[in-house]
Protein backbone atom coordinates (compact mmCIF):
# COMPACT_ATOMS: atom_id res chain seq x y z
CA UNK A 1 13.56 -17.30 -56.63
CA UNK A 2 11.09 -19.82 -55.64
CA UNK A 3 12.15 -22.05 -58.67
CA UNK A 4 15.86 -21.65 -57.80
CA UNK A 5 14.92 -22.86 -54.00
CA UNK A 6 13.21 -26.12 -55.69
CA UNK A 7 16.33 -26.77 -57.84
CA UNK A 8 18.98 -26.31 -54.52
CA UNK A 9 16.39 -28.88 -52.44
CA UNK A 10 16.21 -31.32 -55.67
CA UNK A 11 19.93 -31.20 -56.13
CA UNK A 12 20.59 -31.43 -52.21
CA UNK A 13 18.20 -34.85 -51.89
CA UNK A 14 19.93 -36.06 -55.35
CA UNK A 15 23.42 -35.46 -53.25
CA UNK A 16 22.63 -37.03 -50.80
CA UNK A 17 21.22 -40.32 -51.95
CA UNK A 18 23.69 -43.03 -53.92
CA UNK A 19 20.29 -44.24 -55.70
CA UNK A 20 16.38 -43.05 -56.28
CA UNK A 21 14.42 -44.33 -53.74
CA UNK A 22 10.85 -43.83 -53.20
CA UNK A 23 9.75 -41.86 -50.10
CA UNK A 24 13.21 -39.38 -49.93
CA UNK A 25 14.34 -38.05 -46.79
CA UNK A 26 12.94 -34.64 -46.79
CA UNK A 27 14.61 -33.50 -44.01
CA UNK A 28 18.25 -34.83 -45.20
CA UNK A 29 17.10 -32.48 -48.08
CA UNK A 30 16.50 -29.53 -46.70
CA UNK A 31 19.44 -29.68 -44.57
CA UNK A 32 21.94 -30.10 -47.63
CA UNK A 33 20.28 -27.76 -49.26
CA UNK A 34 20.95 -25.19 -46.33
CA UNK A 35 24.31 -25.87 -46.50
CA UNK A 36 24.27 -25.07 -50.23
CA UNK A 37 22.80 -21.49 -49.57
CA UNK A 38 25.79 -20.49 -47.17
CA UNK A 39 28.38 -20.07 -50.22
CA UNK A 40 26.04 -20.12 -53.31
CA UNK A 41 23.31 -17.68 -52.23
CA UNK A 42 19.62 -18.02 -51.33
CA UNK A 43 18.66 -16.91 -54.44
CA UNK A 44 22.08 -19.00 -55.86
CA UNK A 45 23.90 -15.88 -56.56
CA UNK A 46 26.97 -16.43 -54.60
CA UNK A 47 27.89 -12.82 -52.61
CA UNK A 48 31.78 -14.20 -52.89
CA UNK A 49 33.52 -14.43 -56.20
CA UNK A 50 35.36 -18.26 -54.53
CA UNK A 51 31.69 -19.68 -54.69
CA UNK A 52 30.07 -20.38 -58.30
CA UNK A 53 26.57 -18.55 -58.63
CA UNK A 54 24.22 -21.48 -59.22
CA UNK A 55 21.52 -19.70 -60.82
CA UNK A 56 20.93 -20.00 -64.15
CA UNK A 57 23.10 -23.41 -64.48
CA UNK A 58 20.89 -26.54 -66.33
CA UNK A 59 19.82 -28.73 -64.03
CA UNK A 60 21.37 -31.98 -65.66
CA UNK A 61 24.64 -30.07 -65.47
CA UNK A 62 24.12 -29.57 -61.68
CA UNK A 63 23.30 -33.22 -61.29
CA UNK A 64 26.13 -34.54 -63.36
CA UNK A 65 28.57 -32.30 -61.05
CA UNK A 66 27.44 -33.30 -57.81
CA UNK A 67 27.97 -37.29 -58.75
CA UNK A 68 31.15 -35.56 -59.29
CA UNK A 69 31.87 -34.68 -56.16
CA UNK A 70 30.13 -37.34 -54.68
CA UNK A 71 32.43 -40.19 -57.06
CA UNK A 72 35.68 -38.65 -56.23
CA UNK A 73 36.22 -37.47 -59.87
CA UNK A 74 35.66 -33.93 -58.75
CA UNK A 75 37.48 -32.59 -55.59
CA UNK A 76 36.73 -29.88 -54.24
CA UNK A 77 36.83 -30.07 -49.51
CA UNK A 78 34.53 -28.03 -48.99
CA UNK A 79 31.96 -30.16 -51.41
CA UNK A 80 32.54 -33.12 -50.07
């Protein structure tokens, strides 16, 4: 579970930045990774059957979605 929390915070500060910059917002972070728990799950096993379970995904796949949604090429409102 602990692993699964460090993948939601590492995607959320990923999402959140348009490039890798040293000395990340932490904070930012944390906060979009909160907003990932409320559909996908603490534990990212979403409780809903609308909201993909995250756990158990590859981590480059999670990446190359949320530039995704961040690009435009993926739409999804509530991702955005």
């Amino acid at each position: 579970m602990k692993q699964l929390i460090k993948m939601i915070f590492a995607v959320g500060i990923v999402a959140a930045s348009a490039n890798v910059m040293a000395g990340a917002d932490i904070k930012a972070g944390e906060e979009k990774a909160t907003a990932c728990v409320a559909c996908h799950g603490a534990s990212g096993v979403s409780v809903n059957p609308m909201f993909p379970t995250l756990a158990g995904q590859h981590a480059d796949y999670m990446v190359q979605v949320l530039n995704a949604y961040k690009s435009g090429k993926r739409k999804n409102p509530i991702m955005q």
